[in-house]
PDB file of N, CA and C in Angstrom:
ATOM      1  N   UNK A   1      43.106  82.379 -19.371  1.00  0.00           N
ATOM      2  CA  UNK A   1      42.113  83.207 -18.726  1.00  0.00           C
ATOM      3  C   UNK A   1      40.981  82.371 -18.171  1.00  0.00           C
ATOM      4  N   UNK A   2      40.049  82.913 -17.511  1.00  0.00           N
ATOM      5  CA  UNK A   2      39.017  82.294 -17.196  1.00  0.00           C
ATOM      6  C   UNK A   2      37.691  83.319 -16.961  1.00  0.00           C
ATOM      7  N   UNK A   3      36.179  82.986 -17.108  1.00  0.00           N
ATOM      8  CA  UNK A   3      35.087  83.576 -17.043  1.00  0.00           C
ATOM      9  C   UNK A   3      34.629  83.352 -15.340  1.00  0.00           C
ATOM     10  N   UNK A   4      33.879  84.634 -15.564  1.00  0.00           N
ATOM     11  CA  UNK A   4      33.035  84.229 -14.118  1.00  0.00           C
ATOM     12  C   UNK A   4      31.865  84.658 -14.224  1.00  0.00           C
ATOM     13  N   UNK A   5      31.127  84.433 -13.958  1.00  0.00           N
ATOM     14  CA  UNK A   5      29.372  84.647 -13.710  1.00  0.00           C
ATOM     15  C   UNK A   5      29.362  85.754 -12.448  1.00  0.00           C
ATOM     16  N   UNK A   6      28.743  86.873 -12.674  1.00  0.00           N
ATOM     17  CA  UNK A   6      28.647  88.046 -11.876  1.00  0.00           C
ATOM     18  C   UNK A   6      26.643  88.489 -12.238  1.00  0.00           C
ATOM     19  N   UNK A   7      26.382  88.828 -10.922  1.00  0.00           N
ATOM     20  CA  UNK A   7      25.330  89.511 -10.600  1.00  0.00           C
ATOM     21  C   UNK A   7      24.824  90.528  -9.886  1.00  0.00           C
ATOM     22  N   UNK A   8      24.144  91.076  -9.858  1.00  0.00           N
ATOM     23  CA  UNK A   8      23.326  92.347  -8.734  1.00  0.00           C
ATOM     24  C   UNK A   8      22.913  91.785  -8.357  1.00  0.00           C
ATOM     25  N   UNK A   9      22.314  91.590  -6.713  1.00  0.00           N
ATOM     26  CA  UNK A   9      21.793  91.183  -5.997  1.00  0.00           C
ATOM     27  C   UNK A   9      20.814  92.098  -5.000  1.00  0.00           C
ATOM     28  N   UNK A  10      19.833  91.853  -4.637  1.00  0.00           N
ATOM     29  CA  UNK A  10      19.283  92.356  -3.330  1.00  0.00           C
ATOM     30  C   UNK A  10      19.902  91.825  -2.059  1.00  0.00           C
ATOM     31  N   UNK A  11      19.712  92.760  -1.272  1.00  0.00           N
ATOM     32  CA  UNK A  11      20.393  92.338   0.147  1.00  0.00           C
ATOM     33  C   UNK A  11      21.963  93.128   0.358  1.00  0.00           C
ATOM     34  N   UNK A  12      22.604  92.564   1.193  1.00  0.00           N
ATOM     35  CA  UNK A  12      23.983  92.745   1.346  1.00  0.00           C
ATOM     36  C   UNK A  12      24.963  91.726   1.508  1.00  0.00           C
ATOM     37  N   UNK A  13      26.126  91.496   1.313  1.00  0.00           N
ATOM     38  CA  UNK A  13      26.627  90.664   1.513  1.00  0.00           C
ATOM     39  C   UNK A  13      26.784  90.045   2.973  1.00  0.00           C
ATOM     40  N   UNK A  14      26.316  90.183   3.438  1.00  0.00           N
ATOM     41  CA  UNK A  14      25.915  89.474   4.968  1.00  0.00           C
ATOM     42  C   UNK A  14      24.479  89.140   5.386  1.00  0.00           C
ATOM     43  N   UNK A  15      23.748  89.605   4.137  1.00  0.00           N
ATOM     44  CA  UNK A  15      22.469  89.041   4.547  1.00  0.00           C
ATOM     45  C   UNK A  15      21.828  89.038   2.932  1.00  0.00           C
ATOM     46  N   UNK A  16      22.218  87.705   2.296  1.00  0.00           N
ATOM     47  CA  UNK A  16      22.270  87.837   0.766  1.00  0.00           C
ATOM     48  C   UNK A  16      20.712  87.685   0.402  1.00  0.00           C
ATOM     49  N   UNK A  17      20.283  87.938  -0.400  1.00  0.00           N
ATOM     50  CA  UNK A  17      19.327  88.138  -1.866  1.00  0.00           C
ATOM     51  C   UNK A  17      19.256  87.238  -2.982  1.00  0.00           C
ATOM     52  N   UNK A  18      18.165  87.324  -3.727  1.00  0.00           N
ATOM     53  CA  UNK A  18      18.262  87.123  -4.780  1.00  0.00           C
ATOM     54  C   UNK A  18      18.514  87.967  -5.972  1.00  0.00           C
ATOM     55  N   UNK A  19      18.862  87.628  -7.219  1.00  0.00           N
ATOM     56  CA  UNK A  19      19.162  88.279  -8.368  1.00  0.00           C
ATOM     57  C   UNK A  19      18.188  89.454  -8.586  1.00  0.00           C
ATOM     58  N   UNK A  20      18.920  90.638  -8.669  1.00  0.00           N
ATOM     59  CA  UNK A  20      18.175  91.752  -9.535  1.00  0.00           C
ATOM     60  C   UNK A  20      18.294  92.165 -10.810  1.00  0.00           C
ATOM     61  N   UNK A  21      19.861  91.724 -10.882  1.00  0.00           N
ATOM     62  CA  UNK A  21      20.201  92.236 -12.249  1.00  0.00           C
ATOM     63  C   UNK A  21      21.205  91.013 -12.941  1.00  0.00           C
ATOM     64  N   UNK A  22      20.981  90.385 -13.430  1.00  0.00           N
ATOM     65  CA  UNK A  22      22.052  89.441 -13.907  1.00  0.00           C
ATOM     66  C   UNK A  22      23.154  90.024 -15.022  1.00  0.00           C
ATOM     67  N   UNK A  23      24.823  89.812 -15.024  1.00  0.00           N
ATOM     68  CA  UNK A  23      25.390  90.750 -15.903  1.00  0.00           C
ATOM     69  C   UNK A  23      26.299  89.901 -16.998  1.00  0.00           C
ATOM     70  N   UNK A  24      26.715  89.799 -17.570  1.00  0.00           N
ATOM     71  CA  UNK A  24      27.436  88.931 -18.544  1.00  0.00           C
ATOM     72  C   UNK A  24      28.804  89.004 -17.584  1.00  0.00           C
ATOM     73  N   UNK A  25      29.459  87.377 -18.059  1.00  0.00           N
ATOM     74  CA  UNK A  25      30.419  86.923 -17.425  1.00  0.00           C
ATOM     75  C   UNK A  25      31.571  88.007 -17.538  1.00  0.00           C
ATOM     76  N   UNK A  26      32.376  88.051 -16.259  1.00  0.00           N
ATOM     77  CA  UNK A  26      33.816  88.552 -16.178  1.00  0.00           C
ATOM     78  C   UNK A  26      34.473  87.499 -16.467  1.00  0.00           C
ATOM     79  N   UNK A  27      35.534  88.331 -17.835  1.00  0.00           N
ATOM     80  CA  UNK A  27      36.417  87.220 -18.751  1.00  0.00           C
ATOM     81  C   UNK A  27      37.692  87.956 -17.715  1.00  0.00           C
ATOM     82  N   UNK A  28      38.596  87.158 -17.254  1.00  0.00           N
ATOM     83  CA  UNK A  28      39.921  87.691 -16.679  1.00  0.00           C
ATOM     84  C   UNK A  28      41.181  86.788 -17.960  1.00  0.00           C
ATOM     85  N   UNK A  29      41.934  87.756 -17.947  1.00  0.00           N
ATOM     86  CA  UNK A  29      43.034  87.089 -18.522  1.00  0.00           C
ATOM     87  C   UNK A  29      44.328  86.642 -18.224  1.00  0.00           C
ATOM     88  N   UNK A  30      44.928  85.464 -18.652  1.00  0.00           N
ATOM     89  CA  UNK A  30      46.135  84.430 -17.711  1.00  0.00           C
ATOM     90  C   UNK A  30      46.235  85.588 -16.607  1.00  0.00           C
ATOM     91  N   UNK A  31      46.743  86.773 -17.064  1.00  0.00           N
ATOM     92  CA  UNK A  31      47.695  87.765 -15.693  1.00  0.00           C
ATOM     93  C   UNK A  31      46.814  87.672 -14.422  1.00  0.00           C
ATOM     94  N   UNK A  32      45.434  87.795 -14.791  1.00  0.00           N
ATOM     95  CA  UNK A  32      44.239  88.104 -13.579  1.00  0.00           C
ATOM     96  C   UNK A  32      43.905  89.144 -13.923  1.00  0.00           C
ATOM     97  N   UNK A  33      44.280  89.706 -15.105  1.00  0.00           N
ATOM     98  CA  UNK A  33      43.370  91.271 -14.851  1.00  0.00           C
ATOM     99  C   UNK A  33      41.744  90.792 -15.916  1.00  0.00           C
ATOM    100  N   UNK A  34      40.438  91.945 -15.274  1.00  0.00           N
ATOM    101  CA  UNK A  34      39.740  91.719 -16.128  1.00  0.00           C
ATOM    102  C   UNK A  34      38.708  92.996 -16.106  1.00  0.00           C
ATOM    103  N   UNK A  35      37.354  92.405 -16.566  1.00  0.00           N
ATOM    104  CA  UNK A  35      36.792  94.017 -16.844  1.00  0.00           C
ATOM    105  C   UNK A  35      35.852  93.575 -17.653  1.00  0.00           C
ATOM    106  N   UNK A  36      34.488  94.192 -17.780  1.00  0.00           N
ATOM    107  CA  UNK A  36      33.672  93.769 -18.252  1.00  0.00           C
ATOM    108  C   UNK A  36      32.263  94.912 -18.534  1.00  0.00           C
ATOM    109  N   UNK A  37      31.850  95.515 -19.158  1.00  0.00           N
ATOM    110  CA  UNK A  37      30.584  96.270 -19.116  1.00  0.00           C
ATOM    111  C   UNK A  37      29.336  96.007 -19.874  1.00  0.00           C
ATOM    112  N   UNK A  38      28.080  95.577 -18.914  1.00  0.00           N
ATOM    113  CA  UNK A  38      27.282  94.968 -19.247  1.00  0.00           C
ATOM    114  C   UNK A  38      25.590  96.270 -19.392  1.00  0.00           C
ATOM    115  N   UNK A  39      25.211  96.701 -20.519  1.00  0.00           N
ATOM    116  CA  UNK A  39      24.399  97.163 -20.405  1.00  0.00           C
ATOM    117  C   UNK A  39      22.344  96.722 -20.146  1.00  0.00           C
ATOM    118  N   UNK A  40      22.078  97.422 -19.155  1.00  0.00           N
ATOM    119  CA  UNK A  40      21.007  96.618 -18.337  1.00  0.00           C
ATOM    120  C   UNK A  40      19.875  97.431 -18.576  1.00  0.00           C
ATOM    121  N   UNK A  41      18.870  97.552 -19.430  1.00  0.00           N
ATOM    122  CA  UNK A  41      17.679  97.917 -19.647  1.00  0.00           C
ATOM    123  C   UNK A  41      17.142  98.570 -19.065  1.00  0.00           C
ATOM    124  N   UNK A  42      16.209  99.932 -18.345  1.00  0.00           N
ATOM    125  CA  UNK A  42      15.809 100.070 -17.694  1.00  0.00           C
ATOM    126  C   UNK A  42      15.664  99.460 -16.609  1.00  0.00           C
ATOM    127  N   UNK A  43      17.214  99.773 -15.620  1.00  0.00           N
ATOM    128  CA  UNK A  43      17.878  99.793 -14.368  1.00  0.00           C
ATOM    129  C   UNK A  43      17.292 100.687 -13.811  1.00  0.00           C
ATOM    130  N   UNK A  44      17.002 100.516 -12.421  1.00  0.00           N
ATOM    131  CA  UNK A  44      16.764 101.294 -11.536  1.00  0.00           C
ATOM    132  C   UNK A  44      17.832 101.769 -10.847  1.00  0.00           C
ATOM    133  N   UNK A  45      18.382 103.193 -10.308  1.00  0.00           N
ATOM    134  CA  UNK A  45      19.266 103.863 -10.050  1.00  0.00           C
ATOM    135  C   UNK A  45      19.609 103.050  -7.999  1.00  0.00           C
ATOM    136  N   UNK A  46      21.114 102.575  -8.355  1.00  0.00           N
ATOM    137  CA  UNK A  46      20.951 101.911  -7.017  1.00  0.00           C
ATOM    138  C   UNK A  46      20.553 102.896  -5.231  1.00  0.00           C
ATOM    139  N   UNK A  47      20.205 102.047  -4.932  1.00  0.00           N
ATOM    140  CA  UNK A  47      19.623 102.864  -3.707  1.00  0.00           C
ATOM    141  C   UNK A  47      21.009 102.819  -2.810  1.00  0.00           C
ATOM    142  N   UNK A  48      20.303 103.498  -1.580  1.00  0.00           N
ATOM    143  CA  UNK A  48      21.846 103.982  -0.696  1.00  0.00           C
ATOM    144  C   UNK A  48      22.039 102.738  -0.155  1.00  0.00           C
ATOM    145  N   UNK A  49      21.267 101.732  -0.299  1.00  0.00           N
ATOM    146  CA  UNK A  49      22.212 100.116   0.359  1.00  0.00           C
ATOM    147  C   UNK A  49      21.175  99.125  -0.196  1.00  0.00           C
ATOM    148  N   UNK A  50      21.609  97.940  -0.241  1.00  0.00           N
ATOM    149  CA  UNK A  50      20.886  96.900  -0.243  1.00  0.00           C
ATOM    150  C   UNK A  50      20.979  96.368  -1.655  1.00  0.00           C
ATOM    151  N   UNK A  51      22.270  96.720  -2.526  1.00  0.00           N
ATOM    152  CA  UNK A  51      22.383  96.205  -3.534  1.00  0.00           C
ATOM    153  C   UNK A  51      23.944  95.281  -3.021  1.00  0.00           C
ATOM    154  N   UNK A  52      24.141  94.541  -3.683  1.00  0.00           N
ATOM    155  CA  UNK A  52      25.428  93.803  -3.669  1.00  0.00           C
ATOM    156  C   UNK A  52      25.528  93.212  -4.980  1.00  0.00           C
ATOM    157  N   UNK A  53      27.023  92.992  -5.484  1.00  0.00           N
ATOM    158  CA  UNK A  53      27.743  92.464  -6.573  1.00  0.00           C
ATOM    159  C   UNK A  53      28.387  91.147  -6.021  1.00  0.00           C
ATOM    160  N   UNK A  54      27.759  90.347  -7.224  1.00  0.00           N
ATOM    161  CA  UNK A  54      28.620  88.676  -6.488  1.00  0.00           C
ATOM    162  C   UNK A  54      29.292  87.990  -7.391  1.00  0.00           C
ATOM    163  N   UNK A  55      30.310  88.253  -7.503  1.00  0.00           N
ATOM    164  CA  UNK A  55      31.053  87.274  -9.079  1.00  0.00           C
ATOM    165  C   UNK A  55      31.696  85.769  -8.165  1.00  0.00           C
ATOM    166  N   UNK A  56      30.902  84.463  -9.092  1.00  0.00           N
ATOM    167  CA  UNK A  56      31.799  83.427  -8.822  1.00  0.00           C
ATOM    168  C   UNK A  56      32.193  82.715  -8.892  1.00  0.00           C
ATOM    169  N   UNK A  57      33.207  81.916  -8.878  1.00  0.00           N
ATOM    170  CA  UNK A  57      34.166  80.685  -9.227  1.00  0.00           C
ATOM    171  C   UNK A  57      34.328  80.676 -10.744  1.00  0.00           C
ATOM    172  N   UNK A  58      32.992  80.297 -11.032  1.00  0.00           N
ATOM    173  CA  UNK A  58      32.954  79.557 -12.739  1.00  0.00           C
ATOM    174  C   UNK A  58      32.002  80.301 -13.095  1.00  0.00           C
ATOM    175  N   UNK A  59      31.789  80.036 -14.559  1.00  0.00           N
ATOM    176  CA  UNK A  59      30.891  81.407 -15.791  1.00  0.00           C
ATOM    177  C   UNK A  59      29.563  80.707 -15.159  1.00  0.00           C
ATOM    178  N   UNK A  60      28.790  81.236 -16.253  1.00  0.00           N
ATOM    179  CA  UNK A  60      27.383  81.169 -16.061  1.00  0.00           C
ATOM    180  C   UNK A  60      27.079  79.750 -16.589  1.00  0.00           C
ATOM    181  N   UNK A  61      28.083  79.607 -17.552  1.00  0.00           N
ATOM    182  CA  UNK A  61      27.777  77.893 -17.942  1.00  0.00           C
ATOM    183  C   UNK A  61      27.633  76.732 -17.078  1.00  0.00           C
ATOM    184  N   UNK A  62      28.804  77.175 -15.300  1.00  0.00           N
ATOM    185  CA  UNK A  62      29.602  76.062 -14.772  1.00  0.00           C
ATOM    186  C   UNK A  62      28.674  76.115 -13.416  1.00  0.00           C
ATOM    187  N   UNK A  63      28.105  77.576 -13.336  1.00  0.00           N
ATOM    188  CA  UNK A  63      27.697  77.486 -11.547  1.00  0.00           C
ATOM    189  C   UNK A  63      26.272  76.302 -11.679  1.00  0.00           C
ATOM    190  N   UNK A  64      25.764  76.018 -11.766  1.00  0.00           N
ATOM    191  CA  UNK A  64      24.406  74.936 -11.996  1.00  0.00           C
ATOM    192  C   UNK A  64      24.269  74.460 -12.854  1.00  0.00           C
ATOM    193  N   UNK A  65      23.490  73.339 -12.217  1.00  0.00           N
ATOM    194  CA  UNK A  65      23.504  71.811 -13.398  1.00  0.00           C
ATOM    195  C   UNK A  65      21.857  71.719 -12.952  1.00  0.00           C
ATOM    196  N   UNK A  66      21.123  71.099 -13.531  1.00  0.00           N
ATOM    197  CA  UNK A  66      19.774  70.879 -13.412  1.00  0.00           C
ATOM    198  C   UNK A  66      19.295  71.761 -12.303  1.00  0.00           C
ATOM    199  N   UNK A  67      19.358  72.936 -12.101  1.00  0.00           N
ATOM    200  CA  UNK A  67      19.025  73.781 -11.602  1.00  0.00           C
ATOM    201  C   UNK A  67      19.233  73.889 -10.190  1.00  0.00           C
ATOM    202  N   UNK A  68      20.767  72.795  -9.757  1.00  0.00           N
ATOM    203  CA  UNK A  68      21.142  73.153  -8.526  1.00  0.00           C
ATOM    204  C   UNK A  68      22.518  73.932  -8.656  1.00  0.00           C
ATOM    205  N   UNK A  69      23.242  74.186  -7.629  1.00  0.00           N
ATOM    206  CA  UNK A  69      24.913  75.217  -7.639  1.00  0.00           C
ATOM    207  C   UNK A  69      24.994  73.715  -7.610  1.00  0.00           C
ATOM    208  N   UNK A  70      26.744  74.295  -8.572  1.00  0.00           N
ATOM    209  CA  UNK A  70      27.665  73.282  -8.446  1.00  0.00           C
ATOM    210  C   UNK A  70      28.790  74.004  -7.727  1.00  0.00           C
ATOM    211  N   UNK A  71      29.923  73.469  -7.666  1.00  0.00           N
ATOM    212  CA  UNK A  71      30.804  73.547  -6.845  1.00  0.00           C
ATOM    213  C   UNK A  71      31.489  74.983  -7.101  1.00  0.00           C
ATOM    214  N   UNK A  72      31.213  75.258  -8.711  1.00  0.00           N
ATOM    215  CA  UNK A  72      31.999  76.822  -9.355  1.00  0.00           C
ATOM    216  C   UNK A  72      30.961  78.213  -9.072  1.00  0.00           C
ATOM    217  N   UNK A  73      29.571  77.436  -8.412  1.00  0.00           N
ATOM    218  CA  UNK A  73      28.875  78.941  -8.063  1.00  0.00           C
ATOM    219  C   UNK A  73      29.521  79.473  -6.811  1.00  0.00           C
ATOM    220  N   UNK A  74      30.653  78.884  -5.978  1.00  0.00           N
ATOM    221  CA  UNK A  74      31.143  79.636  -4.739  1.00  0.00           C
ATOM    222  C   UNK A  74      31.938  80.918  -5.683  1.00  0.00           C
ATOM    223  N   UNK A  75      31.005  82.142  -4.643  1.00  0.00           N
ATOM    224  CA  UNK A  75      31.507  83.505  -4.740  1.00  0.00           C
ATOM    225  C   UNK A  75      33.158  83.845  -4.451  1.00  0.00           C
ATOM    226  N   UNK A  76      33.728  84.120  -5.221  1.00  0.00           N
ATOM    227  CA  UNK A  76      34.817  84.877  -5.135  1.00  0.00           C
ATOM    228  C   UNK A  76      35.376  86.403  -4.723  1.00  0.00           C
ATOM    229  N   UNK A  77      34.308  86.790  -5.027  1.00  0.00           N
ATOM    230  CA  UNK A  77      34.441  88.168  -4.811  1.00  0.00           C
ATOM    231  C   UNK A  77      32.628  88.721  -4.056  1.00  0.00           C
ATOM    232  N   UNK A  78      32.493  89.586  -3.423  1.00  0.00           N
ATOM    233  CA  UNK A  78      31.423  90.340  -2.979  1.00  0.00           C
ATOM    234  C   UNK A  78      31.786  91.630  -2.494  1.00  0.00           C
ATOM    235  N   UNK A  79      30.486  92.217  -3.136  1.00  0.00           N
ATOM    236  CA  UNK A  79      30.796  93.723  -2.442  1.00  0.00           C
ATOM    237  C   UNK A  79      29.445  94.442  -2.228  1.00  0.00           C
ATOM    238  N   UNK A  80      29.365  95.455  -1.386  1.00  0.00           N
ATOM    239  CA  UNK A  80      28.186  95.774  -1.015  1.00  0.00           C
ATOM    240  C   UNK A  80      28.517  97.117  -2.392  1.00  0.00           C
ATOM    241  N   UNK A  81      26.606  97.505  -2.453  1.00  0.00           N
ATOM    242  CA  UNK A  81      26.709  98.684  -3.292  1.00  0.00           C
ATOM    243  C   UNK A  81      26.198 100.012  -3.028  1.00  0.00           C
ATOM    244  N   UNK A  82      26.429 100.953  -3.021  1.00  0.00           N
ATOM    245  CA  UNK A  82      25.504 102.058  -2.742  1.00  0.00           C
ATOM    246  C   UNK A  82      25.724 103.250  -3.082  1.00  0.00           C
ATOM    247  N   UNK A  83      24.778 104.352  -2.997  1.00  0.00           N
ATOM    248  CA  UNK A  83      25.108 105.580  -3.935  1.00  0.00           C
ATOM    249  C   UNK A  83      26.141 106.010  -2.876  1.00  0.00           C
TER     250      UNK A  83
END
């Protein structure tokens, strides 16, 4: 299997953001399937756009090293969010 580092974001995936909500890693297993539910503190209810989900490469351990991306923060997945 492998982890990935996933977040909420402001913006959209074509015009990205920074972090709104940071979520605990997606664990996938050998097959590829995975799944994950991360509960978030007084969340604000997403608005009709301008949220996006970004899971990528490597966990939260692998994407940065002294506080730059390394090669495992490339996004794998994106999606825009909205009610």
């Amino acid at each position: 299997g492998s982890s990935h580092a996933q977040h909420i974001h402001l913006g959209t995936c074509n015009a990205q953001g920074p972090v709104k909500y940071p979520l605990d890693d997606l664990v996938a297993s050998p097959a590829g399937s995975a799944e994950a539910t991360t509960v978030v503190q007084n969340a604000e209810a997403p608005p009709a756009s301008g949220w996006y989900l970004n899971v990528h490469l490597g966990s939260s351990s692998q994407i940065e090293q002294n506080g730059q991306p390394t090669l495992y923060f490339q996004p794998i997945i994106c999606a825009d969010i909205g009610k």
